[in-house]
PDB file of N, CA and C in Angstrom:
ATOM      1  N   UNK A   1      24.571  14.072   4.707  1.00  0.00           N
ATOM      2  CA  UNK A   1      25.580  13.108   5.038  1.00  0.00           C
ATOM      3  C   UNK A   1      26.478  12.835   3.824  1.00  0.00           C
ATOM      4  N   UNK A   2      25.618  12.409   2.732  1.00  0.00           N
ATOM      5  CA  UNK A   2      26.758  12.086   1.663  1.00  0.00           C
ATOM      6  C   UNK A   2      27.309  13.551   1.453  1.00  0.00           C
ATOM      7  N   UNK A   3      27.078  14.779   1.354  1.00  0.00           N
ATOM      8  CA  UNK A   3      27.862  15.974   0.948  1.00  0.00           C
ATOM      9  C   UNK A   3      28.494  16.391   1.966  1.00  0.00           C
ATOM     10  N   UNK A   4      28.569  15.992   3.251  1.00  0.00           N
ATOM     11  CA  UNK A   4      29.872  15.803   3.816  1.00  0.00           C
ATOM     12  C   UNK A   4      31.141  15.056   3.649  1.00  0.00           C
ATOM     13  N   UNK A   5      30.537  14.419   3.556  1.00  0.00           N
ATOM     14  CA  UNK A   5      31.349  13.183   3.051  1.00  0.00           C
ATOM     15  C   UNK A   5      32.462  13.295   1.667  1.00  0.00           C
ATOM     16  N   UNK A   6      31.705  14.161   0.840  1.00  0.00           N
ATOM     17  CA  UNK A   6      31.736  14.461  -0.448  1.00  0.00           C
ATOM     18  C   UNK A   6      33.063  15.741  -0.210  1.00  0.00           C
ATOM     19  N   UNK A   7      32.753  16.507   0.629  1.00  0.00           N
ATOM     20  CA  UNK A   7      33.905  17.711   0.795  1.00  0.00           C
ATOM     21  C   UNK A   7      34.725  16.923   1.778  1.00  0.00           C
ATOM     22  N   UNK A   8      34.828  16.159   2.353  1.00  0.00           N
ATOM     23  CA  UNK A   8      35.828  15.522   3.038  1.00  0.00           C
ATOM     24  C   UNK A   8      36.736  14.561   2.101  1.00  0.00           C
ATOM     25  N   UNK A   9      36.126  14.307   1.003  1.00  0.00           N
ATOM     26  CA  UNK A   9      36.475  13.420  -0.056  1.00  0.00           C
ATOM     27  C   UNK A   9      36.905  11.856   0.225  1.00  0.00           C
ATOM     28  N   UNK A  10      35.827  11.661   1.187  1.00  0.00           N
ATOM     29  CA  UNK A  10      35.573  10.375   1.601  1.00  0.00           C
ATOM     30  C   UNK A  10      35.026   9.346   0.716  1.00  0.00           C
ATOM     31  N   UNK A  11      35.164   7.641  -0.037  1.00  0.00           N
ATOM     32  CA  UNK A  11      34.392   7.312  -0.682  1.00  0.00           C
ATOM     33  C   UNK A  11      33.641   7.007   0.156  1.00  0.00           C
ATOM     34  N   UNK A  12      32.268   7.184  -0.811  1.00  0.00           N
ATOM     35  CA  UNK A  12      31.042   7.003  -0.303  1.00  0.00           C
ATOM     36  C   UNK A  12      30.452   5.983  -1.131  1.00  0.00           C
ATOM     37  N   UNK A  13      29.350   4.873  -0.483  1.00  0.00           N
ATOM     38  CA  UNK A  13      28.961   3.955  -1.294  1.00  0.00           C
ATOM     39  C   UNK A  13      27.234   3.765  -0.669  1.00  0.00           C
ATOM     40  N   UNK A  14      26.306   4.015  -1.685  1.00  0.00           N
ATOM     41  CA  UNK A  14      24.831   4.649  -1.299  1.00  0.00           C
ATOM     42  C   UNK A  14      24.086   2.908  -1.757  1.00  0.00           C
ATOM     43  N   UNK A  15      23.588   2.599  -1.154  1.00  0.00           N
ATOM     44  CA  UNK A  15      22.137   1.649  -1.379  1.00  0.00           C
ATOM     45  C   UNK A  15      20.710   2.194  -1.447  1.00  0.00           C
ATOM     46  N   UNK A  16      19.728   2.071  -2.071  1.00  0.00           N
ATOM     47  CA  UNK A  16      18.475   2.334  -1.457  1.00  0.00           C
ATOM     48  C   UNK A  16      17.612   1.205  -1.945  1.00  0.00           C
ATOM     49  N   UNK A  17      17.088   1.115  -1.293  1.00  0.00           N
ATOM     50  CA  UNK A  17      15.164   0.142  -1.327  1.00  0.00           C
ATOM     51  C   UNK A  17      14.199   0.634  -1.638  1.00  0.00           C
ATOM     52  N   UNK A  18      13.392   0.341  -2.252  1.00  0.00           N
ATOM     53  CA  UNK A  18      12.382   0.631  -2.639  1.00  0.00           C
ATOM     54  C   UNK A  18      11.300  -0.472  -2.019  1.00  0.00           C
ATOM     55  N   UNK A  19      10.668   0.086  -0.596  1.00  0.00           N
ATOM     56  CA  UNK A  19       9.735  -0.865  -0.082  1.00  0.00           C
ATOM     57  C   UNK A  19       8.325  -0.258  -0.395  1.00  0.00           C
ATOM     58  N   UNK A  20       7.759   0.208  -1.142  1.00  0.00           N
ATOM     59  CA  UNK A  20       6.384   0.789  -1.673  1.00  0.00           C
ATOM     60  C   UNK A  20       5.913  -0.763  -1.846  1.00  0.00           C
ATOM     61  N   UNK A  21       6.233  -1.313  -2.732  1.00  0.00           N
ATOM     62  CA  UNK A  21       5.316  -2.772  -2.941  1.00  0.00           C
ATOM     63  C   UNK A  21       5.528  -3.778  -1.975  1.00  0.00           C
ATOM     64  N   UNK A  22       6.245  -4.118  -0.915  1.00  0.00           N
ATOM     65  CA  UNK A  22       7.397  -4.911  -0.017  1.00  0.00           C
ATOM     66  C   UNK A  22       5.965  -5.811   0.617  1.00  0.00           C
ATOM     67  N   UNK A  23       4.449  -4.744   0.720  1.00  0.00           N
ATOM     68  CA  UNK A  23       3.627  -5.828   1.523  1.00  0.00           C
ATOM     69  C   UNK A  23       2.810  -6.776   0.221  1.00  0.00           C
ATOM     70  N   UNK A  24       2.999  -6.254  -0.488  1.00  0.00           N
ATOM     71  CA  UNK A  24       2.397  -7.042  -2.296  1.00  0.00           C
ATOM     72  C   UNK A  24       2.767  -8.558  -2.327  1.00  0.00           C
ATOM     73  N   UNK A  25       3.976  -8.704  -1.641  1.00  0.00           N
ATOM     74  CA  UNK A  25       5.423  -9.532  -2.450  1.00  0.00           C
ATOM     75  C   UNK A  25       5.273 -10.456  -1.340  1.00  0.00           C
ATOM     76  N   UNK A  26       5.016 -10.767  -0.069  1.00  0.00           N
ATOM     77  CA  UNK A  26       5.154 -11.444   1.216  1.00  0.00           C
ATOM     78  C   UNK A  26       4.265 -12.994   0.499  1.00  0.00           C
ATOM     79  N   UNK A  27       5.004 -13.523   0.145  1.00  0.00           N
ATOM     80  CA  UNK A  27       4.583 -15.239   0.478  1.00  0.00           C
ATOM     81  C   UNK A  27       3.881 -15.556   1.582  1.00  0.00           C
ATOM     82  N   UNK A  28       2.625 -16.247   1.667  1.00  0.00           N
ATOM     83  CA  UNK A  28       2.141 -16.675   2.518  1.00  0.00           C
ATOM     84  C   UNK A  28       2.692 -17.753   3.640  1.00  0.00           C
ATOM     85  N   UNK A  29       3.268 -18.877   2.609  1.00  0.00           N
ATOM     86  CA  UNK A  29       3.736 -19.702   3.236  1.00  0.00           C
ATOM     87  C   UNK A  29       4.713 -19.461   4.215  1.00  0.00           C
ATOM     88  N   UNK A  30       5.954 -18.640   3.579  1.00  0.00           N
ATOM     89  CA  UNK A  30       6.822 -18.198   3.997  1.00  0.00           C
ATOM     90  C   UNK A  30       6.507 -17.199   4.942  1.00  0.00           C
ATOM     91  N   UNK A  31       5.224 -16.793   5.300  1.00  0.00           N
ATOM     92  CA  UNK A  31       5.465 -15.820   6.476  1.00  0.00           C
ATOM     93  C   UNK A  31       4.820 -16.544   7.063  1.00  0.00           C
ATOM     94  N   UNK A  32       4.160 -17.317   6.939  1.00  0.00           N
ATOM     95  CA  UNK A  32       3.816 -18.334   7.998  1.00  0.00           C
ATOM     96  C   UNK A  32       5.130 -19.267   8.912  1.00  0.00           C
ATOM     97  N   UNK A  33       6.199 -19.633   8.203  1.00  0.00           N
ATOM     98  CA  UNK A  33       7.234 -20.258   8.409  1.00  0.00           C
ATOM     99  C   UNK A  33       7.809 -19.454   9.377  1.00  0.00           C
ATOM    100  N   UNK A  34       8.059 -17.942   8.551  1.00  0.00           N
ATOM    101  CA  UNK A  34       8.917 -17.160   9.713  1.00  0.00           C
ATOM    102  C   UNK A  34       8.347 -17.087  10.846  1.00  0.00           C
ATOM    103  N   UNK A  35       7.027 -17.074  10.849  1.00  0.00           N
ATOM    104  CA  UNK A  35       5.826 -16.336  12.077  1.00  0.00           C
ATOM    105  C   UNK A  35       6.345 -17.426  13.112  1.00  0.00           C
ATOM    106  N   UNK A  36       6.736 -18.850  12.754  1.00  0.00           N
ATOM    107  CA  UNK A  36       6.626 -19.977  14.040  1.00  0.00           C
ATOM    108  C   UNK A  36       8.452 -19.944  14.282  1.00  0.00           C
ATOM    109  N   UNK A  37       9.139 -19.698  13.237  1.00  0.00           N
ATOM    110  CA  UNK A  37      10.691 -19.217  13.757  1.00  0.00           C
ATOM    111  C   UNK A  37      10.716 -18.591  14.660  1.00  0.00           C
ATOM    112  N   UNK A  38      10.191 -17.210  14.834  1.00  0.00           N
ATOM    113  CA  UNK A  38      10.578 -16.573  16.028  1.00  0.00           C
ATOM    114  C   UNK A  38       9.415 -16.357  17.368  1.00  0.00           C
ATOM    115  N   UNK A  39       8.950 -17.248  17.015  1.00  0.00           N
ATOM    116  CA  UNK A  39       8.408 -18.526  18.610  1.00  0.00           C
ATOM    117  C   UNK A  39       6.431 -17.664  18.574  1.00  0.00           C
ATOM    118  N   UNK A  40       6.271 -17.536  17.405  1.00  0.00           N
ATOM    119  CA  UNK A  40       4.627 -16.989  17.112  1.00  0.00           C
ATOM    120  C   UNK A  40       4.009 -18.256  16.769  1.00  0.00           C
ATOM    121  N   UNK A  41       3.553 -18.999  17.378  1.00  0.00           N
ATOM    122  CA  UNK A  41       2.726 -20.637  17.860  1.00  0.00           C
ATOM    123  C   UNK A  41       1.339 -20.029  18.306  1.00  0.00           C
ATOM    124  N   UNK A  42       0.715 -21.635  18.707  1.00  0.00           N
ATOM    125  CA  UNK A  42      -0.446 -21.591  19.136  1.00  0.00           C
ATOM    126  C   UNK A  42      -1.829 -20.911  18.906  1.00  0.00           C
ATOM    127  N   UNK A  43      -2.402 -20.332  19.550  1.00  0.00           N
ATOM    128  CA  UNK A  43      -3.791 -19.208  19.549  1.00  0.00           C
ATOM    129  C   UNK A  43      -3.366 -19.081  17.995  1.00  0.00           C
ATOM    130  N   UNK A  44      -2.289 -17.910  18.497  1.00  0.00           N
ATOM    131  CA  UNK A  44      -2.402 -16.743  17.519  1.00  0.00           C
ATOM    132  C   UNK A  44      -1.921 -17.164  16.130  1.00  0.00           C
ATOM    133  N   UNK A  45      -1.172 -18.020  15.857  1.00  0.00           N
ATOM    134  CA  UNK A  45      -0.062 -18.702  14.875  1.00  0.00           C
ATOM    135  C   UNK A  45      -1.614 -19.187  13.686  1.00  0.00           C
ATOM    136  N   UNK A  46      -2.307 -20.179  14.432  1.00  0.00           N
ATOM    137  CA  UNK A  46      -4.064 -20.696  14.181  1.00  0.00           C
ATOM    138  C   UNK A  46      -5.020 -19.445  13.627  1.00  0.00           C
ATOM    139  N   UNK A  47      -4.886 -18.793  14.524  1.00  0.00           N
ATOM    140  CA  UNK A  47      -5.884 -17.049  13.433  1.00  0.00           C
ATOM    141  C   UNK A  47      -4.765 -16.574  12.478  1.00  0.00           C
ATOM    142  N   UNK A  48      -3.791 -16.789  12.500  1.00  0.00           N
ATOM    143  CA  UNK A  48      -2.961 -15.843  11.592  1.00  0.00           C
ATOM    144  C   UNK A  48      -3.223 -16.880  10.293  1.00  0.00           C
ATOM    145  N   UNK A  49      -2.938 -18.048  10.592  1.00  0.00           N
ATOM    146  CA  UNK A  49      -2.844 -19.337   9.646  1.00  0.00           C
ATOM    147  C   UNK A  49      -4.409 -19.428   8.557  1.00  0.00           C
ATOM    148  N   UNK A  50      -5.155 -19.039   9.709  1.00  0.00           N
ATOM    149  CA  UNK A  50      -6.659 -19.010   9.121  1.00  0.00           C
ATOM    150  C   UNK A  50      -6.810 -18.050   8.185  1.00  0.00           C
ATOM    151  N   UNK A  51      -6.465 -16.539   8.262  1.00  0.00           N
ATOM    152  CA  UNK A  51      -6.573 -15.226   7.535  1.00  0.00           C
ATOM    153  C   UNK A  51      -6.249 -15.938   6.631  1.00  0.00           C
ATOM    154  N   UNK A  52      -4.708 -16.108   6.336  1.00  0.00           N
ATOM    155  CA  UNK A  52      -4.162 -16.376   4.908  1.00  0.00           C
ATOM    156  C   UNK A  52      -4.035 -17.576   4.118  1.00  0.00           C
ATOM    157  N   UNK A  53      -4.994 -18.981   4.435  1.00  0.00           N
ATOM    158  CA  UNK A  53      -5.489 -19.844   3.954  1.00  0.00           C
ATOM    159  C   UNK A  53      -6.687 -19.633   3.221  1.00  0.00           C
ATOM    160  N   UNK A  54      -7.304 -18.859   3.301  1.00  0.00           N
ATOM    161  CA  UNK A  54      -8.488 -19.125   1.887  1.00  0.00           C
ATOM    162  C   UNK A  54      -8.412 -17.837   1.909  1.00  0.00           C
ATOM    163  N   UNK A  55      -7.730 -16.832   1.104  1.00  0.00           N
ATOM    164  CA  UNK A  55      -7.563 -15.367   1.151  1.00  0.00           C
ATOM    165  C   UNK A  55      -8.667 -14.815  -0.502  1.00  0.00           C
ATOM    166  N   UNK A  56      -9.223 -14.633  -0.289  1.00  0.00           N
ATOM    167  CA  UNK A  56      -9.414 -14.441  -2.045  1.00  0.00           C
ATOM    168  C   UNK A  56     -10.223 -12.948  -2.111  1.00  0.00           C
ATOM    169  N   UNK A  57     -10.308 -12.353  -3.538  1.00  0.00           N
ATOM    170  CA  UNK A  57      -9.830 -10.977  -3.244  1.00  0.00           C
ATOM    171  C   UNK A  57     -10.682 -10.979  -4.948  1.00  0.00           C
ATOM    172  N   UNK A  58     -11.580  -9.995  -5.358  1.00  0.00           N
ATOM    173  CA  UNK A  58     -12.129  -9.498  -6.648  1.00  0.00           C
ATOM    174  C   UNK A  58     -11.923  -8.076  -7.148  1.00  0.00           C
ATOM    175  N   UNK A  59     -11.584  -7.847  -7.856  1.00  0.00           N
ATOM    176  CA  UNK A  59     -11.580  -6.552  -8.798  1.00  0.00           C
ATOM    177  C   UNK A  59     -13.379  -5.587  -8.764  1.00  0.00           C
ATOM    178  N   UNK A  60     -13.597  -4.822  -8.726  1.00  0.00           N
ATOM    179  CA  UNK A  60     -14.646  -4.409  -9.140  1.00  0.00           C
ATOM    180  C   UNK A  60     -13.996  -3.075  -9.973  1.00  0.00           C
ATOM    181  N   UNK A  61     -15.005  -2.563 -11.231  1.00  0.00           N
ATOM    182  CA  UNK A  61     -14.776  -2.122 -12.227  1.00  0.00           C
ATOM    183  C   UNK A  61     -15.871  -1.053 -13.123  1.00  0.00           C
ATOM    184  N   UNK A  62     -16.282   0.115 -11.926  1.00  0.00           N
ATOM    185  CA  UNK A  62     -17.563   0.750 -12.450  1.00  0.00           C
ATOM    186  C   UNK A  62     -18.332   0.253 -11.731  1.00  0.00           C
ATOM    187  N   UNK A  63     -19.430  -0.891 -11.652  1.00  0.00           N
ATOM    188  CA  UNK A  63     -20.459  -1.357 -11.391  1.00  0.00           C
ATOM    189  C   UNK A  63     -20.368  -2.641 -11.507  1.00  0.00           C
ATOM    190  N   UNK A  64     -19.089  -3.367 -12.192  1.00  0.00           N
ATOM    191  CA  UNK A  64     -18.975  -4.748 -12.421  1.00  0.00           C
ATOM    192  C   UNK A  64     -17.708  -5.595 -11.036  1.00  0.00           C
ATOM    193  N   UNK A  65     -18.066  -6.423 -10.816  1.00  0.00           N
ATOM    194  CA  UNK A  65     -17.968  -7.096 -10.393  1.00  0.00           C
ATOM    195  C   UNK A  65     -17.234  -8.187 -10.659  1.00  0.00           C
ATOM    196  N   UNK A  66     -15.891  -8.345 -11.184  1.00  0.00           N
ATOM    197  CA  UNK A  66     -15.140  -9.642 -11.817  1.00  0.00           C
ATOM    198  C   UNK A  66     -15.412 -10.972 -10.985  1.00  0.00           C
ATOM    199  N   UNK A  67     -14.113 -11.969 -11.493  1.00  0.00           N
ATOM    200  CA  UNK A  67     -14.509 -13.334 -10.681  1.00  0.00           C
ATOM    201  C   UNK A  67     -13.885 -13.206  -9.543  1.00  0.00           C
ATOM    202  N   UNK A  68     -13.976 -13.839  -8.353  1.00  0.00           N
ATOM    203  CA  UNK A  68     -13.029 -13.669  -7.368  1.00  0.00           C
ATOM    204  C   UNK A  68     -11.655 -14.693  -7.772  1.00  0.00           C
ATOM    205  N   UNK A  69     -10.847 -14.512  -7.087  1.00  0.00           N
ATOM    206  CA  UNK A  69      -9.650 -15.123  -7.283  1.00  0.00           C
ATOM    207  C   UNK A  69      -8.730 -15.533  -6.364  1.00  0.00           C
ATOM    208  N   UNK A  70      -7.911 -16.492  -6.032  1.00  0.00           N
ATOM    209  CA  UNK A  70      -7.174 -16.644  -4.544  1.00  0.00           C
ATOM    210  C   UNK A  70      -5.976 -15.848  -4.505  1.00  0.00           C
ATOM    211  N   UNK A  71      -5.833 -15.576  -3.418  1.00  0.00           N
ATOM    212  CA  UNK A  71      -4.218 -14.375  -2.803  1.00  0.00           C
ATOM    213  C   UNK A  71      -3.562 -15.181  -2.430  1.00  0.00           C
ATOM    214  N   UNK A  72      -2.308 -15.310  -2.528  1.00  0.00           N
ATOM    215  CA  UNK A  72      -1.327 -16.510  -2.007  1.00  0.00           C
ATOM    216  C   UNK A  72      -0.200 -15.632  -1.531  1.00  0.00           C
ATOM    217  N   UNK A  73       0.018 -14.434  -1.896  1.00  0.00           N
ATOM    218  CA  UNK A  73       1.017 -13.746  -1.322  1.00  0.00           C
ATOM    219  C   UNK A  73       0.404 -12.466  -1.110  1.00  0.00           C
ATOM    220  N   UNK A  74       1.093 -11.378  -0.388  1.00  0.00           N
ATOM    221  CA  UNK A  74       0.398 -10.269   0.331  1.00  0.00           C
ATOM    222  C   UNK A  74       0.029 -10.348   1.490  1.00  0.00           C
ATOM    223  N   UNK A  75       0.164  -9.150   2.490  1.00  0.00           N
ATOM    224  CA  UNK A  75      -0.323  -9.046   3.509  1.00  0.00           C
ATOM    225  C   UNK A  75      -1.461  -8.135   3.314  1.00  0.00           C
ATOM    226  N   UNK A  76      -2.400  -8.461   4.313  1.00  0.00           N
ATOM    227  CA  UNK A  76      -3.961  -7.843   3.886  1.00  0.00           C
ATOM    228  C   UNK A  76      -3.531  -6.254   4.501  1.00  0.00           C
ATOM    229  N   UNK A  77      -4.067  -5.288   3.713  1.00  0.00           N
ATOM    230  CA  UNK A  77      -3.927  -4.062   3.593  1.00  0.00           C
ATOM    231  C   UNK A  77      -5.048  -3.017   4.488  1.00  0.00           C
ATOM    232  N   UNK A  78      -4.359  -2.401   5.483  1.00  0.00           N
ATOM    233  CA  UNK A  78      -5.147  -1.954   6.408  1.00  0.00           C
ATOM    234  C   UNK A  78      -4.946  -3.011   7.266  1.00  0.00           C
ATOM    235  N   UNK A  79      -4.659  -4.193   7.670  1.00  0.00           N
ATOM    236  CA  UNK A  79      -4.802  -4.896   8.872  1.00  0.00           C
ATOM    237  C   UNK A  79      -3.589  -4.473   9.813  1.00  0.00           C
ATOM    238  N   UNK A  80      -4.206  -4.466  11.021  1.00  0.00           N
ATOM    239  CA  UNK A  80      -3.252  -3.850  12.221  1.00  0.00           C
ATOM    240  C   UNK A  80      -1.864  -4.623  12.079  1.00  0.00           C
ATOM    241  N   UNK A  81      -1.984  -5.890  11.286  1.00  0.00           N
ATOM    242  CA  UNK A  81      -0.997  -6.729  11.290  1.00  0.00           C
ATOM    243  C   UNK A  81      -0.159  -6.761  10.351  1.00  0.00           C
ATOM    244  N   UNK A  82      -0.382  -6.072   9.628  1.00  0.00           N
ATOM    245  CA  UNK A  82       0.382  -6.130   7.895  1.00  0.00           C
ATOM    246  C   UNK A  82       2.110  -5.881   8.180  1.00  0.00           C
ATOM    247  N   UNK A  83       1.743  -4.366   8.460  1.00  0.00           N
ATOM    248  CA  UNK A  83       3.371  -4.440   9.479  1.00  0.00           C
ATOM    249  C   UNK A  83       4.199  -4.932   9.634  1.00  0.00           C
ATOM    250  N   UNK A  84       3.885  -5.707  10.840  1.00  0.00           N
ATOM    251  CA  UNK A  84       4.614  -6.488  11.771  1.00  0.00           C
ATOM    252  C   UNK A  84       5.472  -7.526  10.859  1.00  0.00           C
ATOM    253  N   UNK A  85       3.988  -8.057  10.539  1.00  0.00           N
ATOM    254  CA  UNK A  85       3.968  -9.162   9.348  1.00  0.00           C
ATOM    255  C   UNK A  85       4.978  -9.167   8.504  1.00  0.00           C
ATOM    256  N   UNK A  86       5.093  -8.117   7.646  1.00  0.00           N
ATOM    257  CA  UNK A  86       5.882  -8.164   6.195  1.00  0.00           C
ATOM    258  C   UNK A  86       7.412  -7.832   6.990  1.00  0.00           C
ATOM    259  N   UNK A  87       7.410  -6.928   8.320  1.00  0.00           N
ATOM    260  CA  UNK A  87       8.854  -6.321   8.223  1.00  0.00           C
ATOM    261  C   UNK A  87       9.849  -7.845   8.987  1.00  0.00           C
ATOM    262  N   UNK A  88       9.108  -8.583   8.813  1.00  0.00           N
ATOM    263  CA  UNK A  88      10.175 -10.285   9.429  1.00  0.00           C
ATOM    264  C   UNK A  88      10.865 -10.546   8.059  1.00  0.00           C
ATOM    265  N   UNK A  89      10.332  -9.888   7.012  1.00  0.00           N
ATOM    266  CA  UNK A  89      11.239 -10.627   5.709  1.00  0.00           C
ATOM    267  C   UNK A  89      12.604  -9.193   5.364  1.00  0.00           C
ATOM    268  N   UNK A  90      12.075  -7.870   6.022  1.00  0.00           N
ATOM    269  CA  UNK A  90      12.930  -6.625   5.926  1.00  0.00           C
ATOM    270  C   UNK A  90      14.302  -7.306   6.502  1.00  0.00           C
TER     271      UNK A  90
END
């Protein structure tokens, strides 16, 4: 596309994203906020709310075992939901 563009001698003006880390970065709060914006209530709003209220997450290191620590942002990795989840802030 752009090297069409390019022999047509069209300006061309390119963006890109870099979403590799995009589920790292998701605020809890804030996807909680969005989740009830676009009308995700009730049941499900309550299990979603639950996951990411006491989220906490440890390093292990060889055989060791660090301290655990709380997650306040991130979507949990591997969950069917991570997805959905993070692409409301895309």
């Amino acid at each position: 596309m752009i090297g069409a563009r390019r022999v047509k001698r069209l300006e061309t003006f390119c963006a890109f994203a870099d979403f590799q880390k995009a589920f790292d970065y998701v605020n809890h709060d804030f996807l909680l906020h969005k989740l009830l914006d676009i009308g995700i209530d009730g049941k499900t709003y309550k299990v979603l709310k639950s996951i990411y209220a006491v989220s906490t997450s440890c390093v292990i290191v060889g055989d060791r075992m660090m301290d655990w620590f709380s997650v306040t942002s991130g979507v949990r990795q591997g969950d069917s939901l991570s997805l959905p989840s993070s692409s409301q802030f895309l």
